[in-house]
N, C-alpha and C. Protein backbone atom coordinates (compact mmCIF):
# COMPACT_ATOMS: atom_id res chain seq x y z
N UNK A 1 -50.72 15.88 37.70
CA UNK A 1 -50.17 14.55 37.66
C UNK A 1 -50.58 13.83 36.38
N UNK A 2 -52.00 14.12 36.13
CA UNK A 2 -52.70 13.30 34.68
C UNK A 2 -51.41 13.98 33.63
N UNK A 3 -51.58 15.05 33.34
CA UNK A 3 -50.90 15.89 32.51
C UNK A 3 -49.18 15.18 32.50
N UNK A 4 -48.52 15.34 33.24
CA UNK A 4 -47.11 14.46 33.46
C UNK A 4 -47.48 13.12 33.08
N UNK A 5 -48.34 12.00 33.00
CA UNK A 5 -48.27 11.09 32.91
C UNK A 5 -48.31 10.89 30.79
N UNK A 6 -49.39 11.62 30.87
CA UNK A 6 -49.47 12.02 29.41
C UNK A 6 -48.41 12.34 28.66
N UNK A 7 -47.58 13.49 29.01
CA UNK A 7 -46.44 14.20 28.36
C UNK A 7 -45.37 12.80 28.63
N UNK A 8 -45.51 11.73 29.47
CA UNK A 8 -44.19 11.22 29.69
C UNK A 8 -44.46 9.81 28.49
N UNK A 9 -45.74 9.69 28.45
CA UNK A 9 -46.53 8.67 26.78
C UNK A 9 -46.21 8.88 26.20
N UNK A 10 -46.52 10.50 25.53
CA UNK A 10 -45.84 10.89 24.40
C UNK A 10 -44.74 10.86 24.16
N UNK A 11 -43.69 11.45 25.32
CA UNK A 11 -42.11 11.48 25.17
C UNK A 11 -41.63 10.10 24.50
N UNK A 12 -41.91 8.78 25.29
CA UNK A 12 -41.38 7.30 25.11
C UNK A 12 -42.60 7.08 23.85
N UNK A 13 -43.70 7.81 22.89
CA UNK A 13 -43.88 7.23 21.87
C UNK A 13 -42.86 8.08 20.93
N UNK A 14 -42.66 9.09 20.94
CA UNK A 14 -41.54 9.68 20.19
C UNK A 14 -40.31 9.09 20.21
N UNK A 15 -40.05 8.75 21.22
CA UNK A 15 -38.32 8.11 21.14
C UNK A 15 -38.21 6.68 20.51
N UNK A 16 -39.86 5.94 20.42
CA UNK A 16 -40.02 4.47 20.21
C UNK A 16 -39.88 4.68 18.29
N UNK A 17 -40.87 5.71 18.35
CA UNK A 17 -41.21 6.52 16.94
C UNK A 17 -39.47 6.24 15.72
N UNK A 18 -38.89 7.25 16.76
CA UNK A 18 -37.34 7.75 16.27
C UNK A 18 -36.42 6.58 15.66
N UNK A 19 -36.58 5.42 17.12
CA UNK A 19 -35.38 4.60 17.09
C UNK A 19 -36.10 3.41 15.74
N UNK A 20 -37.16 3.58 15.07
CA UNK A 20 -37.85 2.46 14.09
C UNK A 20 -37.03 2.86 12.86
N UNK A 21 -36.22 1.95 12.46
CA UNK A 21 -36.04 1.91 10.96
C UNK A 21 -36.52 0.81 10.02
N UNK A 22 -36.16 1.53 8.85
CA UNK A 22 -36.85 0.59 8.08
C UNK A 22 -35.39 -0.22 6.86
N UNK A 23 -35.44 -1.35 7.25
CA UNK A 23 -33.79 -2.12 6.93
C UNK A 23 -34.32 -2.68 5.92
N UNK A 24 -35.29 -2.89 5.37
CA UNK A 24 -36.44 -3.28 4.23
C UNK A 24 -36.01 -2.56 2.79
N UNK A 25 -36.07 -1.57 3.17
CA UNK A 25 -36.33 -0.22 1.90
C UNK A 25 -34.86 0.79 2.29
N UNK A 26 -34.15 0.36 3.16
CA UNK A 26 -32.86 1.18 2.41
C UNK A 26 -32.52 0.13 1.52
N UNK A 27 -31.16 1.76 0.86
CA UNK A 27 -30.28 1.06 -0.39
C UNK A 27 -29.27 -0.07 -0.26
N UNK A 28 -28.91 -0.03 0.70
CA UNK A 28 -27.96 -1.14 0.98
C UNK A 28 -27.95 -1.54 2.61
N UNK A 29 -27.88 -2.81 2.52
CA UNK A 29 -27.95 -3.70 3.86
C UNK A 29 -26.27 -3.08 4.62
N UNK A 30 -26.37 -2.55 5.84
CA UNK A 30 -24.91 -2.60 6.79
C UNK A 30 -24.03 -3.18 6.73
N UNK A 31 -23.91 -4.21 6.10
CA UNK A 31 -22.95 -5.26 5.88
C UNK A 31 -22.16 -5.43 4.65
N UNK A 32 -23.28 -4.94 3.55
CA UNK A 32 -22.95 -4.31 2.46
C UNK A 32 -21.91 -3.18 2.42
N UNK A 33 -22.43 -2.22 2.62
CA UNK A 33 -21.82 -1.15 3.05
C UNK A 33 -20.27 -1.25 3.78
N UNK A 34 -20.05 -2.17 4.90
CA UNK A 34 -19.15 -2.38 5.05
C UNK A 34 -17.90 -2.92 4.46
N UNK A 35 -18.42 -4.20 3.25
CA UNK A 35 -17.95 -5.10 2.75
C UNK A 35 -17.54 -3.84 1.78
N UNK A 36 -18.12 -3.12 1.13
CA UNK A 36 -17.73 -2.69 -0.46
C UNK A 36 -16.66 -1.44 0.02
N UNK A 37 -16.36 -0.87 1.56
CA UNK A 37 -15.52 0.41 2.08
C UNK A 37 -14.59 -0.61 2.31
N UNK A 38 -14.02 -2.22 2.79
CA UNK A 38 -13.03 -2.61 2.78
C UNK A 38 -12.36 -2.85 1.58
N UNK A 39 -13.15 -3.47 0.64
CA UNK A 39 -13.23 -3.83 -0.37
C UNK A 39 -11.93 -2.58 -0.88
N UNK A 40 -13.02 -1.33 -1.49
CA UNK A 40 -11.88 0.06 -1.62
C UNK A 40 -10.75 0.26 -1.19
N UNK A 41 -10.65 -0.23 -0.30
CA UNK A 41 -9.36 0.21 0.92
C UNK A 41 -8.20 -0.78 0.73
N UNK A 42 -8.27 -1.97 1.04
CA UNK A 42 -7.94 -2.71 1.00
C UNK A 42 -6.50 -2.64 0.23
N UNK A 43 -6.08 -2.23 -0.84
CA UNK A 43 -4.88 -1.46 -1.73
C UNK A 43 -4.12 -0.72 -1.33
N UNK A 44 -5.44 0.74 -0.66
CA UNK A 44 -5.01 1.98 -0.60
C UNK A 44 -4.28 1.32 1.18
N UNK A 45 -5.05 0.66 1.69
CA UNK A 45 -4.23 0.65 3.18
C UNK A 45 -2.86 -0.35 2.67
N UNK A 46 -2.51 -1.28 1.95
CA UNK A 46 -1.63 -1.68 2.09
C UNK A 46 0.00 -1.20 1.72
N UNK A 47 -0.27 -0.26 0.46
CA UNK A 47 0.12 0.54 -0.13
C UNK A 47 0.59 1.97 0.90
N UNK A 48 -0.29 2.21 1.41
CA UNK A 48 -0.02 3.19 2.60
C UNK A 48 1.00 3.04 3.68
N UNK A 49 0.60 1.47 3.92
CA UNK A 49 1.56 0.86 5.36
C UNK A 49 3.13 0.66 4.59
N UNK A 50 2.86 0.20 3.69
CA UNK A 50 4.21 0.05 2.56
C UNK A 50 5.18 1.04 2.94
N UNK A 51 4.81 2.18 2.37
CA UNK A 51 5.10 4.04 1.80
C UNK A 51 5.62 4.41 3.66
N UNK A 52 4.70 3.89 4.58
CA UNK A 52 5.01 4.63 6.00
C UNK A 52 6.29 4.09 6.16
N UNK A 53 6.32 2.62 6.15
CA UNK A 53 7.47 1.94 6.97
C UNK A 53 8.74 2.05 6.04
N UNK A 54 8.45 2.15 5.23
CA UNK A 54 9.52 2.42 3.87
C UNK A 54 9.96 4.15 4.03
N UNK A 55 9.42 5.01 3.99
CA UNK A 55 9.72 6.21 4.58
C UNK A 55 10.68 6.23 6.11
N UNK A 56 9.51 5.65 7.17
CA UNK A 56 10.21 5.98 8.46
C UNK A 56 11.87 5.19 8.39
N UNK A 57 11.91 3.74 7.80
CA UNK A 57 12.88 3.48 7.87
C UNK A 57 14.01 4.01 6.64
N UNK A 58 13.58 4.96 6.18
CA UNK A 58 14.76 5.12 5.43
C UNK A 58 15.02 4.43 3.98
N UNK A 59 14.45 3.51 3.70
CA UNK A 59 14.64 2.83 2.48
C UNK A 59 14.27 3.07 1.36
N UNK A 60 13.20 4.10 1.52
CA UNK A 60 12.83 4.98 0.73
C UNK A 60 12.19 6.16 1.05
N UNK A 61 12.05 7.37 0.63
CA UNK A 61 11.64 8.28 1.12
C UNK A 61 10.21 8.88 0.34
N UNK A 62 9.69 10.01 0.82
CA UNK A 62 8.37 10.11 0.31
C UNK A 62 8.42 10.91 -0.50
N UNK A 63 7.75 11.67 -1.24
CA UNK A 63 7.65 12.22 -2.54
C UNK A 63 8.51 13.55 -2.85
N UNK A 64 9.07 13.49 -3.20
CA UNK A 64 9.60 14.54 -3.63
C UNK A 64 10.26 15.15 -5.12
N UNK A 65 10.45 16.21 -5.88
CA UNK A 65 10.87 16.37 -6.84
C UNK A 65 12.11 15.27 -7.29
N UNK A 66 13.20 15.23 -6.93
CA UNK A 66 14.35 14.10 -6.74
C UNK A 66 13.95 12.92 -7.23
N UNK A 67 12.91 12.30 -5.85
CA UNK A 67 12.56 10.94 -6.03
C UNK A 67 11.50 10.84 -7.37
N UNK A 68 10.97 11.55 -7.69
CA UNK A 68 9.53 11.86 -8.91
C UNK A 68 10.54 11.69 -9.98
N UNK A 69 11.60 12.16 -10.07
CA UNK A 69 12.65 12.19 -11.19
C UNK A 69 13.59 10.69 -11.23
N UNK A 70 13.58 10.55 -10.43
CA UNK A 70 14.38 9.39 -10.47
C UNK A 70 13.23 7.98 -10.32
N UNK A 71 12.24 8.08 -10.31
CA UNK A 71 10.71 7.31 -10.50
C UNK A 71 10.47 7.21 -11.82
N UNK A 72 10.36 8.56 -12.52
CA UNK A 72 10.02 8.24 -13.53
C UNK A 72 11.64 7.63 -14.49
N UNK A 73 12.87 7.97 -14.17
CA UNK A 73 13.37 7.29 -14.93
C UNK A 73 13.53 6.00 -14.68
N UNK A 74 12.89 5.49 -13.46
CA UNK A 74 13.01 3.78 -13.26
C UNK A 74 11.50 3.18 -13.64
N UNK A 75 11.02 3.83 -14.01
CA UNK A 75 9.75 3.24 -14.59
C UNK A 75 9.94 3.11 -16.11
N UNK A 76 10.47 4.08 -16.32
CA UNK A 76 11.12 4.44 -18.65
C UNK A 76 12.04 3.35 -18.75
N UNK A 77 13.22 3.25 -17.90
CA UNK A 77 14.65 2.46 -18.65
C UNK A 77 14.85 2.08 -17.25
N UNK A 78 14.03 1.15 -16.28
CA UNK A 78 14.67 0.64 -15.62
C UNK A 78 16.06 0.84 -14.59
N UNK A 79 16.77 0.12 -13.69
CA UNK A 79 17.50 0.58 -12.87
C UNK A 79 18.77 0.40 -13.70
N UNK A 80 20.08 0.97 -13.71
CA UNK A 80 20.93 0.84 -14.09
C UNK A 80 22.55 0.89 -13.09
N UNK A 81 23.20 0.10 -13.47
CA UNK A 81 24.28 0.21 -12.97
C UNK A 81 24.85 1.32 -12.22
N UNK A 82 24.57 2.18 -12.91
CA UNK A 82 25.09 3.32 -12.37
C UNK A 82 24.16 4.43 -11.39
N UNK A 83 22.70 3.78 -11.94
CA UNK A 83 21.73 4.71 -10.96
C UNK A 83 22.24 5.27 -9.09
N UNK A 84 21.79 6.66 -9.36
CA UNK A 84 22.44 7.22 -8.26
C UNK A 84 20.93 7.40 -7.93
N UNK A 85 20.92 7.22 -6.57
CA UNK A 85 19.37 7.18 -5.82
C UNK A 85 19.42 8.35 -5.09
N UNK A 86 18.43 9.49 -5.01
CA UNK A 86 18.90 10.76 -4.41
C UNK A 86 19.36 10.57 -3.00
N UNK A 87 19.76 11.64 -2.52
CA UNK A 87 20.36 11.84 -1.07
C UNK A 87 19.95 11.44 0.05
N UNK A 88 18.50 11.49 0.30
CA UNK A 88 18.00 11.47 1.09
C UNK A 88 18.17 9.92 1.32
N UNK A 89 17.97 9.30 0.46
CA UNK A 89 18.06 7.76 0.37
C UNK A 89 19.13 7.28 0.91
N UNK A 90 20.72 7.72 0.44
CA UNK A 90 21.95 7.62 0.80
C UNK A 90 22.01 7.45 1.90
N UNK A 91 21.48 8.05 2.67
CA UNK A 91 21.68 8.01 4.22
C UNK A 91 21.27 6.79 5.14
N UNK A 92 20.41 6.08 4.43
CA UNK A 92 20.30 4.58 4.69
C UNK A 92 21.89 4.07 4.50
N UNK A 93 22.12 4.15 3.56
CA UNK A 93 23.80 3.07 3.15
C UNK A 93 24.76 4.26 3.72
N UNK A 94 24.80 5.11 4.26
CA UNK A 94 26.04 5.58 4.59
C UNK A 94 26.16 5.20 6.35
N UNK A 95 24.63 5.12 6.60
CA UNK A 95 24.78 4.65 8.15
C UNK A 95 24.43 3.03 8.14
N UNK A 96 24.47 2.12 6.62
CA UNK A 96 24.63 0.96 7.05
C UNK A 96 26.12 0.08 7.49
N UNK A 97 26.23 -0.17 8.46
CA UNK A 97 27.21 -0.75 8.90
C UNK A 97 27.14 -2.51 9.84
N UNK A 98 26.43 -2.88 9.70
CA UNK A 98 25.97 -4.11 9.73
C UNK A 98 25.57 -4.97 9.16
N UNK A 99 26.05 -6.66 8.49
CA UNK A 99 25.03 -7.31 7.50
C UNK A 99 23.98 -7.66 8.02
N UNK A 100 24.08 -8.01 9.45
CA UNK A 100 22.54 -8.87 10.28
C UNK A 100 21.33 -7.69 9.98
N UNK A 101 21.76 -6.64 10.25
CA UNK A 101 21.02 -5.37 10.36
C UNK A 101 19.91 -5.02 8.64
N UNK A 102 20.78 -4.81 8.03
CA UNK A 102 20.53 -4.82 6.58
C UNK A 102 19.62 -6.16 6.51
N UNK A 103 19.80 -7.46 6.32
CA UNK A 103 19.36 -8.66 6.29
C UNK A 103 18.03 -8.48 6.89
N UNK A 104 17.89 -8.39 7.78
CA UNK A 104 16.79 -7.88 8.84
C UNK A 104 15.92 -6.81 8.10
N UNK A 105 16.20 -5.74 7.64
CA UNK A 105 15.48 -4.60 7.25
C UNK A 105 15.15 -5.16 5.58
N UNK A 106 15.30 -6.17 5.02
CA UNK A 106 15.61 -6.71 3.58
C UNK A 106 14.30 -7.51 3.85
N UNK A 107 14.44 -8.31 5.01
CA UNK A 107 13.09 -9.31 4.88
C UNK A 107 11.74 -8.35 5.91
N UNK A 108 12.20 -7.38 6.61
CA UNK A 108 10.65 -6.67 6.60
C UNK A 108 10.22 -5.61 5.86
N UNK A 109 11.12 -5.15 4.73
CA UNK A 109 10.80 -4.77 3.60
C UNK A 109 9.72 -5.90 2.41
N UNK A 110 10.51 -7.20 2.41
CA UNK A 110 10.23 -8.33 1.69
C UNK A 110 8.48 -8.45 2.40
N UNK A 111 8.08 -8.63 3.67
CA UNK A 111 6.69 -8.58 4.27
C UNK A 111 5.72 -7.35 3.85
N UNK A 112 6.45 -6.27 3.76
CA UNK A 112 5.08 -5.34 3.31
C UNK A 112 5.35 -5.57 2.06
N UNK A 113 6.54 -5.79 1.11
CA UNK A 113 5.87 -5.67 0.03
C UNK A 113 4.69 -7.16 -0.51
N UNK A 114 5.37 -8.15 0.03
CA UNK A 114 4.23 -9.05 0.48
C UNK A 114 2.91 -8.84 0.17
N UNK A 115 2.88 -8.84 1.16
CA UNK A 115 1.60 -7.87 2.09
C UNK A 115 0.76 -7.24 0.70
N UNK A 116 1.29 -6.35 0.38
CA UNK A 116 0.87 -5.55 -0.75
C UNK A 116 0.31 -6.14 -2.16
N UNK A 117 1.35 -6.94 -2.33
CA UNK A 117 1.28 -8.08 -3.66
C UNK A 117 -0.12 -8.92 -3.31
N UNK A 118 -0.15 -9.14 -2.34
CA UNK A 118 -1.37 -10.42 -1.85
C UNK A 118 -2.85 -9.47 -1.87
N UNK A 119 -2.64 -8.72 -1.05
CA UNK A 119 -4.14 -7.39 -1.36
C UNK A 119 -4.47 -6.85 -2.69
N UNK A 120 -3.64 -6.56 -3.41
CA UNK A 120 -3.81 -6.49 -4.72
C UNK A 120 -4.36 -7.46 -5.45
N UNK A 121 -3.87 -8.44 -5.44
CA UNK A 121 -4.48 -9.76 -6.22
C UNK A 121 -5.55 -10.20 -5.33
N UNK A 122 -6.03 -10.01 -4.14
CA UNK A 122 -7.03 -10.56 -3.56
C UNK A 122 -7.75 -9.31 -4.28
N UNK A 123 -7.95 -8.18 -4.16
CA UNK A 123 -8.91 -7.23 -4.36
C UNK A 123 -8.98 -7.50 -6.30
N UNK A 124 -7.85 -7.87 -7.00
CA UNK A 124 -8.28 -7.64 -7.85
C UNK A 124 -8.93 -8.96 -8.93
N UNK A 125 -8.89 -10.09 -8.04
CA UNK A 125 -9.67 -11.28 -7.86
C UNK A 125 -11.14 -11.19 -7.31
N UNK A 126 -11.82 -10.41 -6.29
CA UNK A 126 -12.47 -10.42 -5.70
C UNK A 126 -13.75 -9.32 -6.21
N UNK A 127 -12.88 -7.96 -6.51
CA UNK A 127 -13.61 -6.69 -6.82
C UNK A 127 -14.64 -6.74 -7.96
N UNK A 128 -15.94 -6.09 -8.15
CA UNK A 128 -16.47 -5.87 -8.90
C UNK A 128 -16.03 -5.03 -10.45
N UNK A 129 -16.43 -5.64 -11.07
CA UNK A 129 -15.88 -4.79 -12.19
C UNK A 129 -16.41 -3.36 -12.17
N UNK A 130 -15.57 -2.13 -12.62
CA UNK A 130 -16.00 -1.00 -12.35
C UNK A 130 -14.83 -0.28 -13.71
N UNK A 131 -15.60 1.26 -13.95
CA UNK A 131 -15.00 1.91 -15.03
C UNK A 131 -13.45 2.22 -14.56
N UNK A 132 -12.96 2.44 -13.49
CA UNK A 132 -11.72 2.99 -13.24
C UNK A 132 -11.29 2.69 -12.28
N UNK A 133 -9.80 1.84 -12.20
CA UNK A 133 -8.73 1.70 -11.57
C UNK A 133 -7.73 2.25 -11.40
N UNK A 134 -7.83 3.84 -11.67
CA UNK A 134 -6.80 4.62 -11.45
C UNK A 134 -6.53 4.95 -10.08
N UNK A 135 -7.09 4.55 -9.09
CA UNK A 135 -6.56 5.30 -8.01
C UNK A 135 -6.18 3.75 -7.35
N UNK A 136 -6.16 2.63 -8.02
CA UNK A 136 -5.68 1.73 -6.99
C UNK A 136 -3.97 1.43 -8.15
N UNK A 137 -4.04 1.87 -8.98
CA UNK A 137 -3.20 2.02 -9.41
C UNK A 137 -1.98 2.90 -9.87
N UNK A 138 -2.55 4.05 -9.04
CA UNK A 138 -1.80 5.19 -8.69
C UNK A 138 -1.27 4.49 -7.21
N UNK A 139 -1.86 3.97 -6.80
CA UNK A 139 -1.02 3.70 -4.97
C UNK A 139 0.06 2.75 -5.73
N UNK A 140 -0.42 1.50 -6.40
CA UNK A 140 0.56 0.33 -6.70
C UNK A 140 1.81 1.44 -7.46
N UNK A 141 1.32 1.99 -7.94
CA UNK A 141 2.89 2.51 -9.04
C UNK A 141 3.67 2.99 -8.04
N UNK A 142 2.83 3.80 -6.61
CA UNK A 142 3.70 4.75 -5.65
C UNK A 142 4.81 3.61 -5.17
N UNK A 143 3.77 2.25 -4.67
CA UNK A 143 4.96 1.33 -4.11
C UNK A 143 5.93 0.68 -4.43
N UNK A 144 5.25 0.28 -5.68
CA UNK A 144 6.35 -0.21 -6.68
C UNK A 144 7.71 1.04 -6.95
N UNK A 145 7.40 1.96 -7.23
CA UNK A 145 8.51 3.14 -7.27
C UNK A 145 9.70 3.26 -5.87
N UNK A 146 8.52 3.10 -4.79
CA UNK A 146 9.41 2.74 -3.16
C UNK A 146 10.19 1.56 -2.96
N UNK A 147 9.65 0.70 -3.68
CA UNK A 147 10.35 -0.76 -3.77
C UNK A 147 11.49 -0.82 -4.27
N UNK A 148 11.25 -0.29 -5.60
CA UNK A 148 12.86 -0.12 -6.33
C UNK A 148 13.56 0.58 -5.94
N UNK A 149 12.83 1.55 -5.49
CA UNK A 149 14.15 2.77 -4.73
C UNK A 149 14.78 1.84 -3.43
N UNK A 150 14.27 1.10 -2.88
CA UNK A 150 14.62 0.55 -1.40
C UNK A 150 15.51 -0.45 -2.35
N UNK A 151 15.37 -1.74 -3.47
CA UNK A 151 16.08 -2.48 -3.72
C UNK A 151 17.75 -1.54 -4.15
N UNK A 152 17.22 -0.53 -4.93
CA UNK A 152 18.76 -0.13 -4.99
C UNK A 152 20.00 0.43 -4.02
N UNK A 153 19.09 0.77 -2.52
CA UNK A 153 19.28 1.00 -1.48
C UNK A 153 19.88 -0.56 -0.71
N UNK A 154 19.23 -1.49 -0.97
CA UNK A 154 19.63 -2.53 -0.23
C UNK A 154 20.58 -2.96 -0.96
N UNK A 155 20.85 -3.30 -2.05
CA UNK A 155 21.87 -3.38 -2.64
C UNK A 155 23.29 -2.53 -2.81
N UNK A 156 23.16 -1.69 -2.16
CA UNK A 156 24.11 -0.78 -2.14
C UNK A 156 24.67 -0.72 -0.30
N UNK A 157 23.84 -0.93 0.44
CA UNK A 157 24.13 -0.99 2.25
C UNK A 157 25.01 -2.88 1.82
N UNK A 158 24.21 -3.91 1.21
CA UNK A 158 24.74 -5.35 0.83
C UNK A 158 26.19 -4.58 0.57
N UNK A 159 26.51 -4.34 -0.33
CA UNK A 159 27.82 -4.11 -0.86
C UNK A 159 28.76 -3.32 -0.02
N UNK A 160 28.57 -2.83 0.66
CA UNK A 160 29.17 -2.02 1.50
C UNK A 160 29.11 -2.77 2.78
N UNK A 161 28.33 -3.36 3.22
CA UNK A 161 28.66 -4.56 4.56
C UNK A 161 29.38 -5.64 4.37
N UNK A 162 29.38 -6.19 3.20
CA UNK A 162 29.81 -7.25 3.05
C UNK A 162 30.62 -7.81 1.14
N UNK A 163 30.00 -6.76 0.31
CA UNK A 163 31.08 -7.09 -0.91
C UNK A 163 30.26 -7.82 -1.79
N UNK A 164 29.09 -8.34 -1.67
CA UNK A 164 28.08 -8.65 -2.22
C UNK A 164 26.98 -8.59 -2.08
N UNK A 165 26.48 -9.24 -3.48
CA UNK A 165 24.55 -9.14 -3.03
C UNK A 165 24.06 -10.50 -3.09
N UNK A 166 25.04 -11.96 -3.01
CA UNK A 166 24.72 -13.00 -2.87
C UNK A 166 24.10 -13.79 -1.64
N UNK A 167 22.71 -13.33 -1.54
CA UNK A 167 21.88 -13.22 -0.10
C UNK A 167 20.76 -13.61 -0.39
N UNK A 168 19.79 -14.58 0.08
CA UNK A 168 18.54 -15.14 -0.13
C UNK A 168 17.30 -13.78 0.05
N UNK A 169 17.87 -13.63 1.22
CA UNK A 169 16.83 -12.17 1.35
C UNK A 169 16.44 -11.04 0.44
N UNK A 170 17.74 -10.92 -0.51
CA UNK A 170 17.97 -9.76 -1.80
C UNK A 170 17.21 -10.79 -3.11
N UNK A 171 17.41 -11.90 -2.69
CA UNK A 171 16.93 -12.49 -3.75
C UNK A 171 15.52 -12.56 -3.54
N UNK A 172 15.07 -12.95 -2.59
CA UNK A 172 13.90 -12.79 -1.98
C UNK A 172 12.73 -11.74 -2.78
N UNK A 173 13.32 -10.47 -2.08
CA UNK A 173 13.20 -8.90 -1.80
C UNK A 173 12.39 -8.66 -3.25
N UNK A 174 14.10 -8.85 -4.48
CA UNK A 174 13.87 -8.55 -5.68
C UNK A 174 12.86 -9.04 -6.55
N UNK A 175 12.66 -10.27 -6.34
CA UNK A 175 11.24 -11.54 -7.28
C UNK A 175 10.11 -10.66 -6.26
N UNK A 176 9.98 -10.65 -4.98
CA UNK A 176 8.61 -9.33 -4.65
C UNK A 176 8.06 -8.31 -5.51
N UNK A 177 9.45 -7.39 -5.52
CA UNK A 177 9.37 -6.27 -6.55
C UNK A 177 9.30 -7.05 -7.77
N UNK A 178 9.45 -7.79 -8.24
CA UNK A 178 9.16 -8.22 -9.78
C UNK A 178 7.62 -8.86 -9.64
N UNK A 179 7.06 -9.28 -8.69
CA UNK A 179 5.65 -9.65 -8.79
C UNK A 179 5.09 -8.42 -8.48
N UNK A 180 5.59 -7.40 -7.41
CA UNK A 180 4.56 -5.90 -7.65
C UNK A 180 4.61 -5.16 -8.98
N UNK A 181 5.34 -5.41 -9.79
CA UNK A 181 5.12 -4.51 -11.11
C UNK A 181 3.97 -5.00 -11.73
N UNK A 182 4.36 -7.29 -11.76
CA UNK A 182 3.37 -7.71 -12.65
C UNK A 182 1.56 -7.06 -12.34
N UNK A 183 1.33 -7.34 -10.98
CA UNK A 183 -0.27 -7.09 -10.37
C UNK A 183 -0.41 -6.07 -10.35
N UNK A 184 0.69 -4.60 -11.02
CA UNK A 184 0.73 -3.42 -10.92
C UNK A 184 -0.03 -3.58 -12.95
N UNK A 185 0.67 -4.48 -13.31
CA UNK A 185 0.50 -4.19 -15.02
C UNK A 185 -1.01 -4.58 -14.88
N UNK A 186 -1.18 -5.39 -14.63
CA UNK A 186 -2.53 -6.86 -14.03
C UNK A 186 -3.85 -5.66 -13.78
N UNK A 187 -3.61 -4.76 -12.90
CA UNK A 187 -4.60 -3.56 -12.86
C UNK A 187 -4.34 -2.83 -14.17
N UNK A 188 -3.14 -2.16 -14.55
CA UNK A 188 -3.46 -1.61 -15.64
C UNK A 188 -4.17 -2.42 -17.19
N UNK A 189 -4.17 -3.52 -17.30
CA UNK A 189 -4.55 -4.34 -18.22
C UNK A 189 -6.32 -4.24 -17.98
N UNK A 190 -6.47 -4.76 -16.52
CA UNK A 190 -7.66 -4.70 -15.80
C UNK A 190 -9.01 -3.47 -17.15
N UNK A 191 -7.92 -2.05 -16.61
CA UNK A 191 -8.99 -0.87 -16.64
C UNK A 191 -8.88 -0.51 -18.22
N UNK A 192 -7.72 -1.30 -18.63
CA UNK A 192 -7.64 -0.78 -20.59
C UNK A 192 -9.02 -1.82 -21.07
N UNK A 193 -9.39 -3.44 -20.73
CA UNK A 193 -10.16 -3.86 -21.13
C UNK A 193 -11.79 -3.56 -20.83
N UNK A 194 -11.76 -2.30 -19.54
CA UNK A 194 -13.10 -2.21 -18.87
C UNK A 194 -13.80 -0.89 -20.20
């Protein structure tokens, strides 16, 4: 019985032993730690949610040789009159047949890219200065690339529902995509002066 009482001291000083840290002498406080993994993210998740809902719905699609080709020529010389948006894309405007519908998919396009524009400039207001912004600026270029592909998409379902693109929402949509390029340049300026 002595013996059990002993072994059961030791057990609960070992486990008392175990559970002691020392929050003194680590490298970074928990909170820290937390703050600087949102901090990171913060881009990459908005940018992500962008790319999903922009994929699932069709307005733009995800990476592919096609779209990489037709990315990089809307990043060189811009969209043009005549830009043909690959196939996969098409299939948004060949099954658009509604303006409410389109209108609708124009302003929750207009929210993530939102969304996106605002995390960017919060993170890049907020963030510590650091040697490299390439990977928050590899996501911005991805969305910005999805954006335009979706504006030439919406503009093309517009015209085909209705005969124009004289719509608050397109107007909307488009000044978005013209503020995601700027906070897209805004990082690249960022990491040329670091």
């Amino acid at each position: 019985m002595l013996r059990f009482r002993f072994l059961t001291i030791v057990f609960l000083m070992f486990i008392c032993a175990c559970t002691t840290v020392d929050i003194i002498n680590s490298p970074e406080a928990p909170s820290e730690i937390g703050n600087d993994l949102e901090e990171d993210n913060v881009v990459k998740k908005a940018t992500s949610r962008l790319a999903a809902v922009f994929s699932k719905r069709r307005f733009a699609v995800k990476n592919n040789r096609k779209q990489m080709q037709f990315a990089a020529k809307v990043l060189l010389e811009g969209l043009s009159d005549n830009a043909k948006v690959n196939d996969a894309n098409q299939s948004y405007v060949e099954t658009a047949d509604n303006l409410e519908s389109t209108l609708s998919d124009i302003r929750i396009a207009s929210m993530h890219v939102e969304k996106t524009v605002d995390s960017a400039i919060l993170y890049l207001n907020t963030a510590s200065k650091k040697k490299s912004y390439q990977k928050e600026i590899t996501n911005l270029e991805q969305a910005l690339i999805a954006s335009r592909m979706a504006l030439q998409v919406f503009e093309d379902a517009l015209i085909k529902t209705s005969g124009n693109t004289n719509f608050d929402e397109f107007v909307v949509y488009n000044d978005l995509v013209d503020r995601l390029r700027d906070v897209t340049n805004s990082f690249s300026n960022r990491a040329e002066t670091n």
